[in-house]
C-alpha atoms as a PDB file:
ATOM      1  CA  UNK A   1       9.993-126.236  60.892  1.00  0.00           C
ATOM      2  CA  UNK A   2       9.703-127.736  64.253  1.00  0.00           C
ATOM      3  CA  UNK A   3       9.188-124.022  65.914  1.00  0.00           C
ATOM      4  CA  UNK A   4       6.516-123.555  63.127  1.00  0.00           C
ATOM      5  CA  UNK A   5       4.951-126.314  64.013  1.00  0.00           C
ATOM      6  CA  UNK A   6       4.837-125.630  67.891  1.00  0.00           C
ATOM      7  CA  UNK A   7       3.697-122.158  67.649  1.00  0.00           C
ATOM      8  CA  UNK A   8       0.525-123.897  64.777  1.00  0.00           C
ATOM      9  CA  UNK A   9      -3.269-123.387  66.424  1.00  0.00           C
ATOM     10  CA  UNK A  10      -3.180-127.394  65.244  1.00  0.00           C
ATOM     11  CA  UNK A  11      -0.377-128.222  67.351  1.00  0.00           C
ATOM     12  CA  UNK A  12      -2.744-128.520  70.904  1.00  0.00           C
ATOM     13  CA  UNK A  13      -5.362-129.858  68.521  1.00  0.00           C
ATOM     14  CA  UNK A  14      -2.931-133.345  67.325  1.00  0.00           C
ATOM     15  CA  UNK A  15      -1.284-133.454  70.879  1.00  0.00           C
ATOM     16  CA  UNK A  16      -4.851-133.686  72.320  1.00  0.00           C
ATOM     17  CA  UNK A  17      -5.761-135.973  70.018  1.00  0.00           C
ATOM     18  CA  UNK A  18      -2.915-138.814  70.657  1.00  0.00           C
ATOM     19  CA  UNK A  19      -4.696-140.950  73.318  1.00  0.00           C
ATOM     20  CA  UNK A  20      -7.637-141.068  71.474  1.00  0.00           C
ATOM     21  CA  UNK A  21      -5.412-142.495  68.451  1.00  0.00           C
ATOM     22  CA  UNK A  22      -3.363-144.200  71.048  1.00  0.00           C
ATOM     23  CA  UNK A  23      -6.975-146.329  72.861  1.00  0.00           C
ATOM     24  CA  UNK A  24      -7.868-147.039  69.340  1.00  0.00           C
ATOM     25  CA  UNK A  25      -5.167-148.438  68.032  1.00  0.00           C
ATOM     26  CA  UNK A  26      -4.817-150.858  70.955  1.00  0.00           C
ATOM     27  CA  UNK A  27      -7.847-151.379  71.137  1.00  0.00           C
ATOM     28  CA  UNK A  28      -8.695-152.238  67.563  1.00  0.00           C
ATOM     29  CA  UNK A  29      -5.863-155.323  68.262  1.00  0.00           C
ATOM     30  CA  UNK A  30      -7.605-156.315  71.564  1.00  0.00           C
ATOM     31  CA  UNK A  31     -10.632-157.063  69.845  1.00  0.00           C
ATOM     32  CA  UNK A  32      -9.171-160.060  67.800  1.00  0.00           C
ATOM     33  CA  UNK A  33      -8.401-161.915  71.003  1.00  0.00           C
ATOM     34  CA  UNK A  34     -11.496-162.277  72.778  1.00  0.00           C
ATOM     35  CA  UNK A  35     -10.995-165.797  73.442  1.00  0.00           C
ATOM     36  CA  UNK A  36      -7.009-165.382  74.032  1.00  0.00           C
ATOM     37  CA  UNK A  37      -6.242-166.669  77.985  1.00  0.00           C
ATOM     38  CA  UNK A  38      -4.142-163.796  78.059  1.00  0.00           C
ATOM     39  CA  UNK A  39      -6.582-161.116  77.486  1.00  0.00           C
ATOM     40  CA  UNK A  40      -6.456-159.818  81.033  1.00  0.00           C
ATOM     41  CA  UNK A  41      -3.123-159.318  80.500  1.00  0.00           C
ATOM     42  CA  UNK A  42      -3.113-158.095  77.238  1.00  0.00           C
ATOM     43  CA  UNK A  43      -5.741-155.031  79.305  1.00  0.00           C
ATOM     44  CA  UNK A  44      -3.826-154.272  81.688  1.00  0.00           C
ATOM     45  CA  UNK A  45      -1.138-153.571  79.440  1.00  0.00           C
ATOM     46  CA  UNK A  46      -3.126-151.464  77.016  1.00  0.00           C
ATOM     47  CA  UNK A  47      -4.381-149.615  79.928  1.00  0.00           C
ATOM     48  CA  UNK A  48      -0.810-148.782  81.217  1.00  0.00           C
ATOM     49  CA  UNK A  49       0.302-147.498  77.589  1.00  0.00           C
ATOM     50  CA  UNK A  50      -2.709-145.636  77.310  1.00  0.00           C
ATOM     51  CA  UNK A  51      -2.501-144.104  80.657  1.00  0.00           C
ATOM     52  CA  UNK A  52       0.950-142.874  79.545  1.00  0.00           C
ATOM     53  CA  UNK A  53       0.001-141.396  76.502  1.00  0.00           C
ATOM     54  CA  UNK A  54      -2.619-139.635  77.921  1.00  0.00           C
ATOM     55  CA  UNK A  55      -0.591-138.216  81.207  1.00  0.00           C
ATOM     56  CA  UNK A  56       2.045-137.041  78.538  1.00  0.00           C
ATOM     57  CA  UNK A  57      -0.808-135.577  76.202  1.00  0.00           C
ATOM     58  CA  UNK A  58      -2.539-133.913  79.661  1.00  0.00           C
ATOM     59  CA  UNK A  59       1.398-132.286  80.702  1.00  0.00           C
ATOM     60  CA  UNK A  60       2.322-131.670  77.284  1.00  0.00           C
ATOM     61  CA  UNK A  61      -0.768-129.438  77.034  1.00  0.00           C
ATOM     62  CA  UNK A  62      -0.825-127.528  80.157  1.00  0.00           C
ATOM     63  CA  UNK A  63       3.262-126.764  79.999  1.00  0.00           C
ATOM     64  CA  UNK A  64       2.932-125.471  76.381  1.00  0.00           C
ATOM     65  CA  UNK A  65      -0.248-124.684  75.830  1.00  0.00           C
ATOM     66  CA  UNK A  66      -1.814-123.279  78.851  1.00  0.00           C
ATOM     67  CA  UNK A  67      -4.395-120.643  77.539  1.00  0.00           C
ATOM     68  CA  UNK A  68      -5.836-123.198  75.592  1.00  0.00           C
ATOM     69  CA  UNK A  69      -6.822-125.856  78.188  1.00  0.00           C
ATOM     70  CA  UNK A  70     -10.037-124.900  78.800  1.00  0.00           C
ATOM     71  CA  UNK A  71     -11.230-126.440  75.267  1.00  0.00           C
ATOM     72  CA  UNK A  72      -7.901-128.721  74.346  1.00  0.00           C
ATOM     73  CA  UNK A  73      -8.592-130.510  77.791  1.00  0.00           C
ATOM     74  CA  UNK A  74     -12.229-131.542  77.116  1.00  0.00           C
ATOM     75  CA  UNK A  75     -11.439-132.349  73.661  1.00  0.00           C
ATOM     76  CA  UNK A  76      -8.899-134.886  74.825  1.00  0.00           C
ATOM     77  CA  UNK A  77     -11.529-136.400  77.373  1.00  0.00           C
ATOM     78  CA  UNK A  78     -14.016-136.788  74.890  1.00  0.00           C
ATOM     79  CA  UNK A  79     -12.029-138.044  72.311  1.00  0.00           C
ATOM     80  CA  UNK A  80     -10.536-141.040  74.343  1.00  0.00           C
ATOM     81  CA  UNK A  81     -14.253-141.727  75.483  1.00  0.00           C
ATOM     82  CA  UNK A  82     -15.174-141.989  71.885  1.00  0.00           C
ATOM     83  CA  UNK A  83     -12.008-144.234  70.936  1.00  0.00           C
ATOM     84  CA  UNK A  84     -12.629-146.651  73.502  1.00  0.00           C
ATOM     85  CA  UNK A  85     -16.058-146.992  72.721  1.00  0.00           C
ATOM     86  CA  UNK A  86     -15.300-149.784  70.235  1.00  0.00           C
ATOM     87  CA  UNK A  87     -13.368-151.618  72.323  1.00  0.00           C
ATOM     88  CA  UNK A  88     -15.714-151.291  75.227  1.00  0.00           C
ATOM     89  CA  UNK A  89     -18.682-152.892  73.127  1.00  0.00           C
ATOM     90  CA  UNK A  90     -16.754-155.556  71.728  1.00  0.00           C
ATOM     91  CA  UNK A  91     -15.554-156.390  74.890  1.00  0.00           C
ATOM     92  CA  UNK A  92     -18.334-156.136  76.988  1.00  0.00           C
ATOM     93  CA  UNK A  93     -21.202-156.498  74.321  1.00  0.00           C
ATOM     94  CA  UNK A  94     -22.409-152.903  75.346  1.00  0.00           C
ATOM     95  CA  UNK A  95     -25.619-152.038  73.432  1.00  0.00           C
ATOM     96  CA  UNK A  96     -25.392-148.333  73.727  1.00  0.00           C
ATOM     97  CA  UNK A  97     -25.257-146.191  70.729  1.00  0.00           C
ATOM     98  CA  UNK A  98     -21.925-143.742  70.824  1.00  0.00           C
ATOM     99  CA  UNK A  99     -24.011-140.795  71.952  1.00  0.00           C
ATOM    100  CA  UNK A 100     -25.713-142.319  74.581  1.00  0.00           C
ATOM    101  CA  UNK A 101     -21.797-143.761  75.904  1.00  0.00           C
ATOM    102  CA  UNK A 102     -20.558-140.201  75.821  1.00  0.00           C
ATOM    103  CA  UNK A 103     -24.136-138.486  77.485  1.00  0.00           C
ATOM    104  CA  UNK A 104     -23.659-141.300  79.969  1.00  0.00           C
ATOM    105  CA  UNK A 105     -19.678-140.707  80.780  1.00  0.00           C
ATOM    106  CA  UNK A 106     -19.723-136.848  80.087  1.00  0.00           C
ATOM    107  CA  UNK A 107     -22.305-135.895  82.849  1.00  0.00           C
ATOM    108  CA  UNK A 108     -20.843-138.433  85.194  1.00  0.00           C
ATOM    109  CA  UNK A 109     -17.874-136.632  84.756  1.00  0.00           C
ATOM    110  CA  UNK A 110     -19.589-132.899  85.646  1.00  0.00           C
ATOM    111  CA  UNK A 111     -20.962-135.142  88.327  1.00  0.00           C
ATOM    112  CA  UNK A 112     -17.787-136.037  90.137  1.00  0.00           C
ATOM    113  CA  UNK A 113     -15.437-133.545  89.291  1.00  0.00           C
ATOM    114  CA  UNK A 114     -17.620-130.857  88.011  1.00  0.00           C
ATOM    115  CA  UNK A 115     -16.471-128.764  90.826  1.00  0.00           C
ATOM    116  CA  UNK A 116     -13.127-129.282  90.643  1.00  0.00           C
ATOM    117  CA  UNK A 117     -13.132-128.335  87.322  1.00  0.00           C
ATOM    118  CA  UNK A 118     -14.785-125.050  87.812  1.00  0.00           C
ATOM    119  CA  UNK A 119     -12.987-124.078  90.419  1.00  0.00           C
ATOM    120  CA  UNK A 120      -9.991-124.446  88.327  1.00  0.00           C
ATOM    121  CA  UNK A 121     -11.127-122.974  85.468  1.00  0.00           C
ATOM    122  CA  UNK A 122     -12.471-119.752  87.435  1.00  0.00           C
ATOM    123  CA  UNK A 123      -9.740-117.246  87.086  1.00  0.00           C
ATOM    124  CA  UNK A 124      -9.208-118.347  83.176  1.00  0.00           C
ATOM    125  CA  UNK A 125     -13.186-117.526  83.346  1.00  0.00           C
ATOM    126  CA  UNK A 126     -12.710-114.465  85.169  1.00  0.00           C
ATOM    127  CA  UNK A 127      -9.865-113.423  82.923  1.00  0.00           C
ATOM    128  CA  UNK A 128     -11.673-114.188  79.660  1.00  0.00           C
ATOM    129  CA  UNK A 129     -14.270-111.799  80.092  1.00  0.00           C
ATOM    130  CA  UNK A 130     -12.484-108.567  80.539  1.00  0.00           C
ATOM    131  CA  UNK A 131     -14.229-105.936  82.403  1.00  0.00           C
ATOM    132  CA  UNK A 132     -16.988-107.991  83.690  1.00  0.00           C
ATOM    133  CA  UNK A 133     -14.434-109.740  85.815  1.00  0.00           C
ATOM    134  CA  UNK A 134     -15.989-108.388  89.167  1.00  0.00           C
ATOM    135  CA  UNK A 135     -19.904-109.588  88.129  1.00  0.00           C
ATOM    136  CA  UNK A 136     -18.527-113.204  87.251  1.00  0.00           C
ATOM    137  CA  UNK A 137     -16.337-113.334  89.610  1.00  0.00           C
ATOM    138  CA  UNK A 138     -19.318-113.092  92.129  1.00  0.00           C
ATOM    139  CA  UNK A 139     -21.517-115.341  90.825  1.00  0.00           C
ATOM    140  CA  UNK A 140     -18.954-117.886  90.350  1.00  0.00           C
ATOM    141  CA  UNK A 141     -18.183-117.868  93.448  1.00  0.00           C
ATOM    142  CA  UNK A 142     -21.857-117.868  94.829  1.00  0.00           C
ATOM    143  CA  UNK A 143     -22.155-120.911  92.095  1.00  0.00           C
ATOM    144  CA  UNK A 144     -19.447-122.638  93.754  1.00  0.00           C
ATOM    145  CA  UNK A 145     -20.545-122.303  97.404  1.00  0.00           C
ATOM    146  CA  UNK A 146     -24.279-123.524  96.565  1.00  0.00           C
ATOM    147  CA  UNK A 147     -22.603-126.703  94.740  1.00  0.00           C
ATOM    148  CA  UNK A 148     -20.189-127.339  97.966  1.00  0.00           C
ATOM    149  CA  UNK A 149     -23.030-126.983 100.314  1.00  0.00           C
ATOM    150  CA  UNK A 150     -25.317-129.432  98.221  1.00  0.00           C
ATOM    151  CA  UNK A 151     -22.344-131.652  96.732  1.00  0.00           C
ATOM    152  CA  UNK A 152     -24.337-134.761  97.831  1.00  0.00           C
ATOM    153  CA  UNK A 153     -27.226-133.405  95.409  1.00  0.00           C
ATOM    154  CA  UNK A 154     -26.007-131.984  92.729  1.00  0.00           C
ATOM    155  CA  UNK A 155     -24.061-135.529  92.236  1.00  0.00           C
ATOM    156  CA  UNK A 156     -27.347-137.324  92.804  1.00  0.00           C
ATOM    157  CA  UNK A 157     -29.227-135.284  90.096  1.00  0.00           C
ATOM    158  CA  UNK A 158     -26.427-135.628  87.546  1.00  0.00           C
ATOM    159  CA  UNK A 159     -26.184-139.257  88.162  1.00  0.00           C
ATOM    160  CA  UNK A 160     -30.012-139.674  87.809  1.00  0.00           C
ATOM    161  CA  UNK A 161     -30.132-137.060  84.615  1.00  0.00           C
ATOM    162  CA  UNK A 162     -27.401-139.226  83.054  1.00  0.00           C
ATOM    163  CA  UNK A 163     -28.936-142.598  83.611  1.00  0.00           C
ATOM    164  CA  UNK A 164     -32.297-142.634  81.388  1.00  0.00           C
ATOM    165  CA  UNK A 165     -35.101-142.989  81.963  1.00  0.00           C
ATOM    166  CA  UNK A 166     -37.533-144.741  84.669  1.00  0.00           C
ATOM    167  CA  UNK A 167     -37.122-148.659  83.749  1.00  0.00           C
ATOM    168  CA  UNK A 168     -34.324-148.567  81.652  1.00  0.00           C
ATOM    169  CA  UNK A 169     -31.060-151.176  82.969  1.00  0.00           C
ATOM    170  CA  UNK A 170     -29.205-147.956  84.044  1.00  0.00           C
ATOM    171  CA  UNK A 171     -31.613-146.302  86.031  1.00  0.00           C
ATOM    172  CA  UNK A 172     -32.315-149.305  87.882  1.00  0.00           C
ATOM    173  CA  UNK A 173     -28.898-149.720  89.014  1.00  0.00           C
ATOM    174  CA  UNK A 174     -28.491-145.952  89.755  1.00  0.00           C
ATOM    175  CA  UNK A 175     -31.056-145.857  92.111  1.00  0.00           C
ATOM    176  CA  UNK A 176     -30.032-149.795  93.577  1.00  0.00           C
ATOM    177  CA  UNK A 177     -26.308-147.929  93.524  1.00  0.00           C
ATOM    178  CA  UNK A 178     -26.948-144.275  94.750  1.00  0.00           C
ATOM    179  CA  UNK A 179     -30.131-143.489  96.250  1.00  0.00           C
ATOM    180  CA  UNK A 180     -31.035-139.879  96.930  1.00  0.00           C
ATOM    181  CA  UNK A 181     -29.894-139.221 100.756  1.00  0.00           C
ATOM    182  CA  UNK A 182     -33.142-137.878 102.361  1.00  0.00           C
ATOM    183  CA  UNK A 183     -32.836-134.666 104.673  1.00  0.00           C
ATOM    184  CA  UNK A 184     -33.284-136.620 108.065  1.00  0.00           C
ATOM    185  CA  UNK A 185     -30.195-139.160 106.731  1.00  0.00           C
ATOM    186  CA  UNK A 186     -27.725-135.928 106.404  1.00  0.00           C
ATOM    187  CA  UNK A 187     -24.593-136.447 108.349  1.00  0.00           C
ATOM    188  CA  UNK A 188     -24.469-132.297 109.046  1.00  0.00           C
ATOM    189  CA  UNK A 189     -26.258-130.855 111.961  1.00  0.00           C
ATOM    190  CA  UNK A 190     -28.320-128.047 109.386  1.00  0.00           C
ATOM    191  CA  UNK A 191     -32.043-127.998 109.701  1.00  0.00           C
END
């Protein structure tokens, strides 16, 4: 049964679903004590469980299921961004709608570590599509060069698509926050 169970296309699917179940479960009892002195702690320790359930989801899932990371990994991001979003507007009295809280997190996310991620996910790329391996290959890797060399950009536009629009709260503090580096402010020595 257990072997059954393992070798089940659902079986990546539940394991990349626990910390979502895990952040809203704690989440769901943080919100009852708002105006508990001990909430800090009470955060902290949620944070800690949930960081272990989602480490032992993220291991779990590469040892045993390693051909399907490319889609079991994102669905575990995005599914712990859409548990916490209760908590997070309880909390902190957020006004965003849950679309706008995942738009928001998602491209920050591609914005930071957007790279990374590529780069890591290249060969399963490059494997996927068989015989056009060479052709992908290529302009993968011409993909990933441009986005080294302009890093500082591509961050800048992602941070500045994901914030709204012009007068909105979060734009304003995107552009207090990160302003777009002109060309004579570049730390390299390229024209």
């Amino acid at each position: 049964m257990t072997l059954l169970l393992f070798n089940s296309p659902l079986a990546p699917i539940l394991v990349a679903l626990i910390p979502g179940v895990v952040a809203w479960w704690r989440g769901r009892g943080l919100a009852r004590h708002l105006d508990d002195a001990a909430l800090p702690e009470r955060l902290l320790a949620a944070r800690r469980g949930n960081g272990v359930a989602l480490w032992l989801s993220i291991v779990l899932l590469l040892i045993a299921w390693p051909t399907t990371t490319a889609w079991t990994l994102p669905l575990l991001f995005i599914a712990r961004l859409a548990a916490s979003f209760p908590e997070r507007r309880t909390l902190y009295q957020e006004t965003w709608s849950l679309g706008a809280y995942l738009y928001y997190h998602i491209r920050l996310t591609v914005a930071a570590f957007g790279f990374w991620i590529l780069l890591l996910e290249a060969p399963t790329l490059i494997d996927f599509v068989g015989r056009y391996g060479w052709p992908v290959a290529v302009a993968l890797s011409a993909l990933l060069v441009v986005w080294h060399m302009r890093y500082t950009d591509a961050f800048g536009w992602c941070k500045r698509q994901a914030s709204g629009r012009r007068g909105s709260s979060a734009w304003t503090c995107t552009a207090a926050c990160w302003p777009t580096p002109s060309r004579s402010h570049r730390s390299d020595s390229r024209p």
